[in-house]
N, C-alpha and C. Protein backbone atom coordinates (compact mmCIF):
# COMPACT_ATOMS: atom_id res chain seq x y z
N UNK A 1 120.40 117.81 108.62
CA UNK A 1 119.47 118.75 109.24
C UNK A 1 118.04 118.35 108.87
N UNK A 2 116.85 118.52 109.64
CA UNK A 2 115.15 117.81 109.82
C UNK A 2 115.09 118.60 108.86
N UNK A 3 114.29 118.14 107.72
CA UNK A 3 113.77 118.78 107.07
C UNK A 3 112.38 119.89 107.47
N UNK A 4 112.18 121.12 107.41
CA UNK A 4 110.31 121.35 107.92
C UNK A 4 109.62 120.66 107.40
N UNK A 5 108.49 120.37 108.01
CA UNK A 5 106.96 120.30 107.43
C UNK A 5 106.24 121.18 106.85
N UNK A 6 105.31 121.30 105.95
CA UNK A 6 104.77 122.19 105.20
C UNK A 6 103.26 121.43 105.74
N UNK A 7 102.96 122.30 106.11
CA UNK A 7 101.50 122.40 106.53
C UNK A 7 100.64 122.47 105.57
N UNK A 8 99.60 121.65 105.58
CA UNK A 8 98.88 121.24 104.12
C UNK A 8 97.48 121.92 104.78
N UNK A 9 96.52 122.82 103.53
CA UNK A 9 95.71 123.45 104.55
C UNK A 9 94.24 122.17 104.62
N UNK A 10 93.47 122.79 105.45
CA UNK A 10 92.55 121.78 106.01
C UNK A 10 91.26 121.55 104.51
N UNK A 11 91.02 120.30 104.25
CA UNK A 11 90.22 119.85 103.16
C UNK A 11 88.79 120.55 103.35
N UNK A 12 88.07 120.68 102.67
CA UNK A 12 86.44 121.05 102.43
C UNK A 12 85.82 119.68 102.61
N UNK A 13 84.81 119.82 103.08
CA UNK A 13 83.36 118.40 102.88
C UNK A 13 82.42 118.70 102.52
N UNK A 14 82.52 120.02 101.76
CA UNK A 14 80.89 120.15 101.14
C UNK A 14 81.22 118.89 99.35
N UNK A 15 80.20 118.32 99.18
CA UNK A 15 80.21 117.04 98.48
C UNK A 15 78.99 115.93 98.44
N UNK A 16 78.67 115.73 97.75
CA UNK A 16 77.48 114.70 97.39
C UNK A 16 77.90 113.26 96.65
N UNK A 17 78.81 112.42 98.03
CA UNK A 17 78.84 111.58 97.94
C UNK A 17 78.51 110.18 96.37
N UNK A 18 77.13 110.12 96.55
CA UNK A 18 76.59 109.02 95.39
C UNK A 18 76.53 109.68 94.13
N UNK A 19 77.30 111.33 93.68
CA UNK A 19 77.31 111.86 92.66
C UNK A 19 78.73 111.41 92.49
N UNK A 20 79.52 111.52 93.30
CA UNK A 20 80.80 111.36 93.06
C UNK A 20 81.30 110.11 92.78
N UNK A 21 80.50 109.01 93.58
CA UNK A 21 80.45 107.54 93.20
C UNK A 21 80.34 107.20 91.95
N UNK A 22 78.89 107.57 91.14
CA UNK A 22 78.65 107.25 90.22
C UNK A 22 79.69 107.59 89.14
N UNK A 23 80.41 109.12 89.37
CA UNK A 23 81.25 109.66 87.99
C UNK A 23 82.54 108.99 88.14
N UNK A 24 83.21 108.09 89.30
CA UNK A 24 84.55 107.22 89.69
C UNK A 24 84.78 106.80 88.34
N UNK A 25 85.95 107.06 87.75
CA UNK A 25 86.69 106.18 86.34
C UNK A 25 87.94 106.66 86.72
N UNK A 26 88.70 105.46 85.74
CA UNK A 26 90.31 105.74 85.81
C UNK A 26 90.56 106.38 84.37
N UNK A 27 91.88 107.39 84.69
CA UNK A 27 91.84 108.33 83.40
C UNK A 27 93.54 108.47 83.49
N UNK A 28 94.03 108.51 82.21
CA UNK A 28 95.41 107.86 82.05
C UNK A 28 96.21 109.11 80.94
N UNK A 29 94.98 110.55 80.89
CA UNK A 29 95.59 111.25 80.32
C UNK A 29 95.26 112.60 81.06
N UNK A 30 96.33 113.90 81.19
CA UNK A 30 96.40 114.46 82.21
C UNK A 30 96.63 115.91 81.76
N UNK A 31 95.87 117.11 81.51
CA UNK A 31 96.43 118.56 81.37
C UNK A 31 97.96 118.60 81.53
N UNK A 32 98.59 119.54 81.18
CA UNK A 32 99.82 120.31 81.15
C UNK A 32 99.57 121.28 82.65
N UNK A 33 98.86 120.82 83.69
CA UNK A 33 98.44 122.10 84.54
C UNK A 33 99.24 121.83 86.28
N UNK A 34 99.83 122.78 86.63
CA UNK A 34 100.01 121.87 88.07
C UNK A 34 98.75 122.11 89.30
N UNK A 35 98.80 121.05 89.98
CA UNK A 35 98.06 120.91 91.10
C UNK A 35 98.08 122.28 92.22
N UNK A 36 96.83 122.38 92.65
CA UNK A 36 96.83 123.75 93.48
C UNK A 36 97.06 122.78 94.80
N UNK A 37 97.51 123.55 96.02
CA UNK A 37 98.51 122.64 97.30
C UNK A 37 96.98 122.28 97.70
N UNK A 38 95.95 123.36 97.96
CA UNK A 38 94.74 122.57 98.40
C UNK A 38 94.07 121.21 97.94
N UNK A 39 94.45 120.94 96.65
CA UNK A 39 94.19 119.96 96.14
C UNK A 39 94.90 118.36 96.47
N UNK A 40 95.86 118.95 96.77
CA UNK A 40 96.64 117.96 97.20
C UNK A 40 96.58 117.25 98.62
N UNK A 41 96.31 118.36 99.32
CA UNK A 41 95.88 118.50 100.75
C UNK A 41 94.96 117.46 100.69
N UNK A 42 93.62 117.69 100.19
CA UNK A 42 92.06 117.47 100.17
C UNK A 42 92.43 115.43 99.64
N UNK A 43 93.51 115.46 98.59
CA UNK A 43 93.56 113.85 98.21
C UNK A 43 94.32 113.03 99.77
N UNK A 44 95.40 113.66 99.92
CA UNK A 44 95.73 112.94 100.59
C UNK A 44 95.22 112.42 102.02
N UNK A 45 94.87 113.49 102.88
CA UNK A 45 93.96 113.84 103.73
C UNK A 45 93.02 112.23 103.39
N UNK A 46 92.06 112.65 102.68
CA UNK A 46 91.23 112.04 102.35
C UNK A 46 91.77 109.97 102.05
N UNK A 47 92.79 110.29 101.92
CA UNK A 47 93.70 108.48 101.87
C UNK A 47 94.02 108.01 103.27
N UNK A 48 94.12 108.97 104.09
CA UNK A 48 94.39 108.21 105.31
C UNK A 48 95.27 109.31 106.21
N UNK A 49 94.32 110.01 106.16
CA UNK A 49 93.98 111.43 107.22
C UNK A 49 93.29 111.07 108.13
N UNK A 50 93.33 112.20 109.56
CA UNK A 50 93.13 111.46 110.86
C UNK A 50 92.07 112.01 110.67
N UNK A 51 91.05 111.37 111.34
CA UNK A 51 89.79 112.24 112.02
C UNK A 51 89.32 112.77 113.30
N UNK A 52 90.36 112.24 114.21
CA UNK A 52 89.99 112.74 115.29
C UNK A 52 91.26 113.44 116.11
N UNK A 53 91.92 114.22 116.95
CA UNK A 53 92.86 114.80 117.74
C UNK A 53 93.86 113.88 117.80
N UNK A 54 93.44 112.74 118.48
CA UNK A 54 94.90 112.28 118.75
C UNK A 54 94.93 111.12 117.68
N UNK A 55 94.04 111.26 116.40
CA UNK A 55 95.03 110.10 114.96
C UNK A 55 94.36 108.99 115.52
N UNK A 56 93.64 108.47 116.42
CA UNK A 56 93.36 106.87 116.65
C UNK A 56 92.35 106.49 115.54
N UNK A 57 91.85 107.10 115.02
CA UNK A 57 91.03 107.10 113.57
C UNK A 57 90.86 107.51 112.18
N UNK A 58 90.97 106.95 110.90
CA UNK A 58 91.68 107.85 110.03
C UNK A 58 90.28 107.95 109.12
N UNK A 59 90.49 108.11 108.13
CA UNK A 59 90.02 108.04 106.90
C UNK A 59 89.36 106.52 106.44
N UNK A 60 90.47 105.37 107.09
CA UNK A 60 89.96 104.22 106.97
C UNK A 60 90.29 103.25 107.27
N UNK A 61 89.19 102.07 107.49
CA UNK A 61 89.75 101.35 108.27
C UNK A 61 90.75 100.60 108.61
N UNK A 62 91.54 99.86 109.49
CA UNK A 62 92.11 99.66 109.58
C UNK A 62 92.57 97.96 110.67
N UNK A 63 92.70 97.05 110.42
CA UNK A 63 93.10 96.17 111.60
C UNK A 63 93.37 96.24 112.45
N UNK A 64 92.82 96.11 114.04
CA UNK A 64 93.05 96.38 114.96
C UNK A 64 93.89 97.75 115.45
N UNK A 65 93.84 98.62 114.37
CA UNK A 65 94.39 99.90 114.58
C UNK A 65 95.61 100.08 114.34
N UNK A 66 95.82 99.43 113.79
CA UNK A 66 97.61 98.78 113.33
C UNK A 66 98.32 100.19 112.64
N UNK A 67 97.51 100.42 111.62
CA UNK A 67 97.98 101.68 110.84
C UNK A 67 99.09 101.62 109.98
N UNK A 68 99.58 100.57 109.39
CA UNK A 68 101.11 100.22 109.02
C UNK A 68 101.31 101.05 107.42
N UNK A 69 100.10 101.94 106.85
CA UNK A 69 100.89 102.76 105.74
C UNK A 69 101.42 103.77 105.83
N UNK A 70 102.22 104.10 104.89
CA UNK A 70 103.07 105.12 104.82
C UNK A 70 102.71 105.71 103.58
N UNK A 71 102.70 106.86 103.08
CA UNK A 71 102.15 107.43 102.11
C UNK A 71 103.40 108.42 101.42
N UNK A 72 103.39 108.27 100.24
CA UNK A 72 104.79 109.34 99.79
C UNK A 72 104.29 109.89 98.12
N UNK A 73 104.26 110.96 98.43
CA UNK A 73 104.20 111.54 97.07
C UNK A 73 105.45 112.21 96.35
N UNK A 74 105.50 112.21 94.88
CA UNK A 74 106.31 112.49 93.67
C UNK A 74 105.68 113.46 93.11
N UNK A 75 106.16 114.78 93.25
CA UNK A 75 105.83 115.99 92.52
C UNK A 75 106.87 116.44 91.51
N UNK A 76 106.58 116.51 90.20
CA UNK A 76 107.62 116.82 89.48
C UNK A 76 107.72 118.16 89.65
N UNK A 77 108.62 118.82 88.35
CA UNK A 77 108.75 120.00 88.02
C UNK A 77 107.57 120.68 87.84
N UNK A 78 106.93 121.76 88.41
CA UNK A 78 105.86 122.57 88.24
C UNK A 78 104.77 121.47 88.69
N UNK A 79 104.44 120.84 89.26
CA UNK A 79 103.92 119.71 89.60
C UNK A 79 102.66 120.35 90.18
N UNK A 80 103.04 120.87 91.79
CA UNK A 80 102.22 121.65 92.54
C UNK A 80 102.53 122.82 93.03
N UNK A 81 101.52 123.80 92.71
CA UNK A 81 101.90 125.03 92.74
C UNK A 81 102.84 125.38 93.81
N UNK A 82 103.55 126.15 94.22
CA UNK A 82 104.54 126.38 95.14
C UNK A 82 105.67 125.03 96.23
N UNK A 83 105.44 124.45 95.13
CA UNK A 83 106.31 123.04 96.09
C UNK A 83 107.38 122.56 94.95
N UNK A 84 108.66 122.77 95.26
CA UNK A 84 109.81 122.60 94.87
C UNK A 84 109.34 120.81 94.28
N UNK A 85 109.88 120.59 93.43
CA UNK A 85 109.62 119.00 92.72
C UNK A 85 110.75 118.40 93.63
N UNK A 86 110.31 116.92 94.15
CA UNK A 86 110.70 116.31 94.64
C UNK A 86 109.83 114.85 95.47
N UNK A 87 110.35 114.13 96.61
CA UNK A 87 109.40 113.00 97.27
C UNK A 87 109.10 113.54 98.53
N UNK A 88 108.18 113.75 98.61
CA UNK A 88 107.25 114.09 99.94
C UNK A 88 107.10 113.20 100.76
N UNK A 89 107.50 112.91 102.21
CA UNK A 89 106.28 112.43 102.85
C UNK A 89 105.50 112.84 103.26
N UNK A 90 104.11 111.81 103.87
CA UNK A 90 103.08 112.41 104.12
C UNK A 90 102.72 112.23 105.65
N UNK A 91 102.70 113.06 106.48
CA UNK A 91 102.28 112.86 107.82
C UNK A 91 100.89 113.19 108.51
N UNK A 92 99.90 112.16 108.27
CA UNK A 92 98.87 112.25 109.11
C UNK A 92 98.76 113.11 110.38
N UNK A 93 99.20 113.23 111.34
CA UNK A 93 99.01 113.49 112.49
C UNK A 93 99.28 114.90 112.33
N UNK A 94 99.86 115.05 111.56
CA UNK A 94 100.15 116.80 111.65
C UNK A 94 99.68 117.61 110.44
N UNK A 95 98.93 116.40 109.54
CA UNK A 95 98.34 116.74 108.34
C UNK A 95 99.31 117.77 107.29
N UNK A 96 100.98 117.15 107.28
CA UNK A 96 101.99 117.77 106.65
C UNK A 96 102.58 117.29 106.08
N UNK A 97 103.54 117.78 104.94
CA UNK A 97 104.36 116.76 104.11
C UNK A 97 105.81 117.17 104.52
N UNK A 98 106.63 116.35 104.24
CA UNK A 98 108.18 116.76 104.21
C UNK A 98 108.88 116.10 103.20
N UNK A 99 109.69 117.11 103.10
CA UNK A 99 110.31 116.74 101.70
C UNK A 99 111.78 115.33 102.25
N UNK A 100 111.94 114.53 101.78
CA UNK A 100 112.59 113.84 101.72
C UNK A 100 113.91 113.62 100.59
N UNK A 101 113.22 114.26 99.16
CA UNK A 101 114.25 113.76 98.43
C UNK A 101 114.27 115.18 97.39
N UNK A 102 114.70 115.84 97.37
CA UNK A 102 114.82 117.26 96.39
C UNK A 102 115.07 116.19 94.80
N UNK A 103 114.30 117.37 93.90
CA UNK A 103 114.56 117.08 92.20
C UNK A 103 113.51 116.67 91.91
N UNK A 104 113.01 116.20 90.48
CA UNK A 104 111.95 115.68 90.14
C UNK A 104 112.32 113.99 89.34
N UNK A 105 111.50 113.49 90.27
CA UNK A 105 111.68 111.86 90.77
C UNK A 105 111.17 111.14 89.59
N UNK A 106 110.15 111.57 88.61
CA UNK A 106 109.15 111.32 88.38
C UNK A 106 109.42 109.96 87.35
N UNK A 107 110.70 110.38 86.19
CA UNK A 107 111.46 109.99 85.23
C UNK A 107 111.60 108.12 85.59
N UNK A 108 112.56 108.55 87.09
CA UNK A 108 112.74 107.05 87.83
C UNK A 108 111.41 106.02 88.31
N UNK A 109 110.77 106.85 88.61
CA UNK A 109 109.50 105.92 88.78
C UNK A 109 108.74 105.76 87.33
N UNK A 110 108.68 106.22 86.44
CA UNK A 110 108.45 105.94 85.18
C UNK A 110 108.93 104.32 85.28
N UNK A 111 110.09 104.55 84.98
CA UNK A 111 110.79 103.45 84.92
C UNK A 111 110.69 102.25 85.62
N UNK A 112 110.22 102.10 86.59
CA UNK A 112 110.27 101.62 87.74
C UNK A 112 109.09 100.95 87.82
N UNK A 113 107.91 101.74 86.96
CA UNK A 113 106.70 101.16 86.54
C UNK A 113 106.30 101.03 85.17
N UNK A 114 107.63 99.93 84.75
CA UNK A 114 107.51 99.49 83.42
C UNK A 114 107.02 100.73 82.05
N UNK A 115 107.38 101.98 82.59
CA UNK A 115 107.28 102.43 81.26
C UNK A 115 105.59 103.21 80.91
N UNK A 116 104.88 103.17 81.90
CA UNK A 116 103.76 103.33 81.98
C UNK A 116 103.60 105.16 81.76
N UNK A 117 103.07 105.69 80.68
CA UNK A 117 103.53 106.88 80.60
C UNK A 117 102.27 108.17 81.46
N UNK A 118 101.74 107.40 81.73
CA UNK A 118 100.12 108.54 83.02
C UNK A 118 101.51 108.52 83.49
N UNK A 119 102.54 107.77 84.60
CA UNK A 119 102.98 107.90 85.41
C UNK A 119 104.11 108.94 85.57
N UNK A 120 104.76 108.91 84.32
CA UNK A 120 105.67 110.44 83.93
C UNK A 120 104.97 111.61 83.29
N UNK A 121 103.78 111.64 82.78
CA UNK A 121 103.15 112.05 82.89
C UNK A 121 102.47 113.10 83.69
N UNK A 122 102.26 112.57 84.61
CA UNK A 122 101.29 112.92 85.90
C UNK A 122 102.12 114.29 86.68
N UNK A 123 101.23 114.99 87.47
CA UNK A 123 101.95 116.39 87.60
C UNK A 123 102.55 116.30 89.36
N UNK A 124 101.80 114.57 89.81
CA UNK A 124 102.12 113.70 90.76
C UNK A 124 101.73 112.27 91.07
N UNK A 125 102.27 111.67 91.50
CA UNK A 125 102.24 110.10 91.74
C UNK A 125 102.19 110.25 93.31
N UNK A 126 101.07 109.21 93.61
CA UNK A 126 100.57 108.93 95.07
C UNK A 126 101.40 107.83 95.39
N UNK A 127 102.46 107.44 96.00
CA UNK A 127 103.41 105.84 96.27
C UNK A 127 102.41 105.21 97.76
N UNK A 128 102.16 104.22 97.62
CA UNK A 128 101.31 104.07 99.28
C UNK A 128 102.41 102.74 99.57
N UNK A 129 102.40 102.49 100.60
CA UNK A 129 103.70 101.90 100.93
C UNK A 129 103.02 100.98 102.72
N UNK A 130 103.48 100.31 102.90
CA UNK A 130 103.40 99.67 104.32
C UNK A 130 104.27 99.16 105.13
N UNK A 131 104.12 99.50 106.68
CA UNK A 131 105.58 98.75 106.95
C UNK A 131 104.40 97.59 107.77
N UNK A 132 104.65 96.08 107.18
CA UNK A 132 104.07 95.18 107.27
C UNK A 132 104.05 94.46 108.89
N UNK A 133 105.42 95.10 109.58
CA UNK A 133 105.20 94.32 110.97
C UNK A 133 104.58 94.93 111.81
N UNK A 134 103.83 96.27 111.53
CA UNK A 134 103.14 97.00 112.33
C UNK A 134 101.08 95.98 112.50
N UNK A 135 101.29 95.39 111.46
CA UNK A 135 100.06 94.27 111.50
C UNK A 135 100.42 93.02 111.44
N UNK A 136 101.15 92.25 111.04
CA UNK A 136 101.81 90.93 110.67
C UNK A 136 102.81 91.16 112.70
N UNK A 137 102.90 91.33 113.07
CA UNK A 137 102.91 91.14 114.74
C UNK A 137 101.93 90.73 115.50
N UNK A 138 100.78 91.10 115.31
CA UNK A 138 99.71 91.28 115.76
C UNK A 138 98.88 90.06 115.41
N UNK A 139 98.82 90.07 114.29
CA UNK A 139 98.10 88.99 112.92
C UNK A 139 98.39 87.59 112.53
N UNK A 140 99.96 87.60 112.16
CA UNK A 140 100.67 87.02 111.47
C UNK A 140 100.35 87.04 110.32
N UNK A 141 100.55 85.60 109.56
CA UNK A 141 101.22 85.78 108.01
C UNK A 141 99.25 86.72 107.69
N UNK A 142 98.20 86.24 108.33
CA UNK A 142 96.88 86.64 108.05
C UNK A 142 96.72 88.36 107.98
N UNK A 143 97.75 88.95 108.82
CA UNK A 143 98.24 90.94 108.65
C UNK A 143 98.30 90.88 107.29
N UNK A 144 99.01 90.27 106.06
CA UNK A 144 99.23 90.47 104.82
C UNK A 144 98.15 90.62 104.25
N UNK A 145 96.94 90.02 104.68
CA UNK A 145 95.70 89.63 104.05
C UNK A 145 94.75 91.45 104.34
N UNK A 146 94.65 91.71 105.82
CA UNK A 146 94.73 93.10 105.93
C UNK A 146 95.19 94.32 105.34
N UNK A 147 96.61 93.88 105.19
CA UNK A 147 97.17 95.05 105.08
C UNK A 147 96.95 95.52 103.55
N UNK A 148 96.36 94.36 102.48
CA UNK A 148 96.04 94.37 101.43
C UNK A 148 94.95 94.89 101.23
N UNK A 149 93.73 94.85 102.09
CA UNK A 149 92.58 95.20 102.43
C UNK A 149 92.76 96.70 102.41
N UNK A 150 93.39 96.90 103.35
CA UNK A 150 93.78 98.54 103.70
C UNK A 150 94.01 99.65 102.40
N UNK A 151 95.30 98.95 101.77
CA UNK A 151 95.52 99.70 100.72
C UNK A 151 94.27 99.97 100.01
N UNK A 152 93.19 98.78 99.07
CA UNK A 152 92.56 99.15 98.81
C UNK A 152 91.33 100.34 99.10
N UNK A 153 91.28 100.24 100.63
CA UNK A 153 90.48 101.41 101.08
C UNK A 153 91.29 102.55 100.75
N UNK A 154 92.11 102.76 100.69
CA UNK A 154 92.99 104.34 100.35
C UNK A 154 93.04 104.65 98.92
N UNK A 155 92.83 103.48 98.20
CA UNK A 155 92.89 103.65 97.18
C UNK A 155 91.55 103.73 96.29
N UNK A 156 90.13 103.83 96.73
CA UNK A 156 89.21 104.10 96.97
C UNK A 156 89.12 105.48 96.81
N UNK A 157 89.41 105.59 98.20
CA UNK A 157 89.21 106.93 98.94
C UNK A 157 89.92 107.91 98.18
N UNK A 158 91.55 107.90 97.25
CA UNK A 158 91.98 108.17 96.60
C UNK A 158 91.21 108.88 95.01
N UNK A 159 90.89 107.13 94.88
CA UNK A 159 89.82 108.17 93.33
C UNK A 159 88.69 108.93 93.52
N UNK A 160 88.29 108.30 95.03
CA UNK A 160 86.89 109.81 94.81
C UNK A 160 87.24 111.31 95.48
N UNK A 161 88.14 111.19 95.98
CA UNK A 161 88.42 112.46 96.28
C UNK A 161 89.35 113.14 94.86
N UNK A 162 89.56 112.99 94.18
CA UNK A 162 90.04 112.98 92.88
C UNK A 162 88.87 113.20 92.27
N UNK A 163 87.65 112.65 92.10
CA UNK A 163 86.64 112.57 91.43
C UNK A 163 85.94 114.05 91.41
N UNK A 164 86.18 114.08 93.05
CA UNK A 164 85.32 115.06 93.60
C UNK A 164 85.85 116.53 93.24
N UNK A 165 87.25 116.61 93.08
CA UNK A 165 88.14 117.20 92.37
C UNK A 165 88.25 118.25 90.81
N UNK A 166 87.64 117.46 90.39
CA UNK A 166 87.95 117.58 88.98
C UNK A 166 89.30 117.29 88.31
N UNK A 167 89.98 115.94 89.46
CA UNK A 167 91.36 114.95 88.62
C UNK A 167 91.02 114.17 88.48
N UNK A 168 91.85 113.84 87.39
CA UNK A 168 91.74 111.80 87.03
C UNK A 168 92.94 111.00 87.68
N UNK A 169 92.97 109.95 87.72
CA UNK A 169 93.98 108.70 88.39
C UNK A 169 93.59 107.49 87.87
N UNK A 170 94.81 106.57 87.76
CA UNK A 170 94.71 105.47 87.59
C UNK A 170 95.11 104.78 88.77
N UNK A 171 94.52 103.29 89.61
CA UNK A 171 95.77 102.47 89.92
C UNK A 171 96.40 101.67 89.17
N UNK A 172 98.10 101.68 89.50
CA UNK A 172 98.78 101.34 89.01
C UNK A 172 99.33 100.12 89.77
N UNK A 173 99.35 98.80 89.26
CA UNK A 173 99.82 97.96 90.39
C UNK A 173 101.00 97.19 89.66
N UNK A 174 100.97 97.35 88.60
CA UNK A 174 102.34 96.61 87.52
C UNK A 174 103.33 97.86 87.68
N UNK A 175 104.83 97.55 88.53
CA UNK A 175 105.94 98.11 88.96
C UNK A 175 106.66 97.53 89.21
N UNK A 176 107.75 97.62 89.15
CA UNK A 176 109.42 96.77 90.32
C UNK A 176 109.58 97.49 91.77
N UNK A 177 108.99 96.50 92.62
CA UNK A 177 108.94 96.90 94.26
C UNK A 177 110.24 97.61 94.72
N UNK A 178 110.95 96.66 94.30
CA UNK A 178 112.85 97.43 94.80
C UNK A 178 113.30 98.00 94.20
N UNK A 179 112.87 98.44 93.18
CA UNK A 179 113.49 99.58 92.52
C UNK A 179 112.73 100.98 92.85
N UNK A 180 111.44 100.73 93.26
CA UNK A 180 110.21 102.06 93.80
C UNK A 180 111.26 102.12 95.31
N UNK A 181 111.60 100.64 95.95
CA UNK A 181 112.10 101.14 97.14
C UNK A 181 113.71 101.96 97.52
N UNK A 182 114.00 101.83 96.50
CA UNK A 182 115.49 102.61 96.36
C UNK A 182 115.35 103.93 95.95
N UNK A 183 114.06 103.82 95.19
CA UNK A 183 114.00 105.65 94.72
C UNK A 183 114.00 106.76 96.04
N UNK A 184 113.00 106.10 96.72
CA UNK A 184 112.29 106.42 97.92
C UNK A 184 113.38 106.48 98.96
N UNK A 185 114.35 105.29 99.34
CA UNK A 185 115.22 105.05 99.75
C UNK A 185 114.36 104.30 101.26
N UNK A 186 113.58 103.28 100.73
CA UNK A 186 113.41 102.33 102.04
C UNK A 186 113.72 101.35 101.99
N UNK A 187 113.55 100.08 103.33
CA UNK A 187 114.37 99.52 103.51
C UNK A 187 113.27 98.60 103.25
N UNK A 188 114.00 96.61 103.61
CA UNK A 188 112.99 95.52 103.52
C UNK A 188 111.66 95.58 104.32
N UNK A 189 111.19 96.25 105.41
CA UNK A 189 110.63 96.71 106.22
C UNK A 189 109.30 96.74 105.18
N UNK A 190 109.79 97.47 104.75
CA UNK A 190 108.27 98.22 103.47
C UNK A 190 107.79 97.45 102.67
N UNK A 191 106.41 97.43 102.40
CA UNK A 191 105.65 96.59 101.49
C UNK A 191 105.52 98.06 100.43
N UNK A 192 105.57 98.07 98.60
CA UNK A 192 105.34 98.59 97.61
C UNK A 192 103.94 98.06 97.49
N UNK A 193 102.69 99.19 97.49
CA UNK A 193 101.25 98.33 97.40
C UNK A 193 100.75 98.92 96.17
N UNK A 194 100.69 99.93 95.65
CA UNK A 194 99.99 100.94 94.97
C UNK A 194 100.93 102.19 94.02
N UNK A 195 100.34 102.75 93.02
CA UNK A 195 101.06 103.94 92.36
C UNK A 195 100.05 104.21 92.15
N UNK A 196 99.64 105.74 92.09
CA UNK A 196 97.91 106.86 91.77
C UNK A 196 99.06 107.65 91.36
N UNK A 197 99.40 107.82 89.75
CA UNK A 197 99.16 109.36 88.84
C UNK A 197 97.79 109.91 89.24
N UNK A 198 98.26 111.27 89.23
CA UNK A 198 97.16 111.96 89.55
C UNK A 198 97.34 113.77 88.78
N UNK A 199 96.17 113.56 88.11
CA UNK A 199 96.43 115.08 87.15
C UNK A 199 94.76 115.58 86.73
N UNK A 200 95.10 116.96 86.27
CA UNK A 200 93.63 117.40 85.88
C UNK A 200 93.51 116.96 84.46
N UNK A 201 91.86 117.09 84.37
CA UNK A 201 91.66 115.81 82.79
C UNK A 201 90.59 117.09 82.18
């Protein structure tokens, strides 16, 4: 049976940009507090959220419009306020998440990223993910070179909306790809690009 969507409510833009720039750091230790859903809303949104009606423009740029990430978040136990712990996806176009995997994931991706403790830690983990032939069709082997590009813009966009926040994040890029992809339960299709713990500091 489809899981629902949970409607994530719409982000704020009041913000001063080159204040938020300047205070950008990575922070690897995290309150005992869970995330309010607006907050969550406002990060993800902000990673590669649409900007216009029909999604042909997001948050950021992108290769020829290719769009090939996929975005999945890990909310543990008490993680975010009113959201059962488990793996979310994240759907742009309808600016909603769905739950994919009930329980709290968090333990396995610990693991999964060598042990790294922000990451069990964290009251959520941002997974950014790509399915590579959505640009590497288009591109060839030179889409990889993009699609690498890309992540980094989300992952950008990631810490300052975090910044802007009052959370900290690290990126995390030391992990085991196939073992993040079994948690998740995807297939060879998917590129593993990124891990963002993300918690109040």
């Amino acid at each position: 049976m489809p899981k629902p969507k949970i409607k994530l409510p719409e982000p704020s833009f009041e913000t001063c940009l080159l204040k938020i720039i300047s205070e950008r750091k990575s922070h690897r230790k995290y309150r005992k507090e869970p995330l309010a859903l607006n907050e969550l809303s406002t990060v993800l949104w902000s990673s590669y959220g649409c900007i216009d009606e029909d999604c042909r423009r997001r948050t950021v740029p992108s290769a020829g419009a290719t769009y090939p990430m996929e975005i999945f978040v890990f909310v543990r136990e008490n993680g975010v306020i009113g959201l059962e712990p488990g793996i979310y996806y994240y759907d742009p176009l309808t600016h909603s998440i769905i739950l994919i995997r009930s329980g709290d994931q968090n333990r396995k991706l610990y693991y999964a990223c060598l042990n790294q403790k922000w990451v069990l830690e964290a009251p959520i983990n941002i997974v950014i993910t790509a399915v590579y032939e959505r640009t590497t069709s288009w591109y060839g082997r030179r889409g990889f070179r993009y699609i690498y590009m890309e992540a980094g813009h989300i992952g950008q966009n990631i810490y300052l909306a975090a910044t802007n926040l009052g959370l900290g994040t690290v990126a995390v890029g030391a992990f085991n790809d196939e073992q993040i992809k079994t948690i998740i339960g995807l297939n060879n299709k998917y590129l593993v690009l990124y891990v963002f713990p993300i918690g109040k500091i």
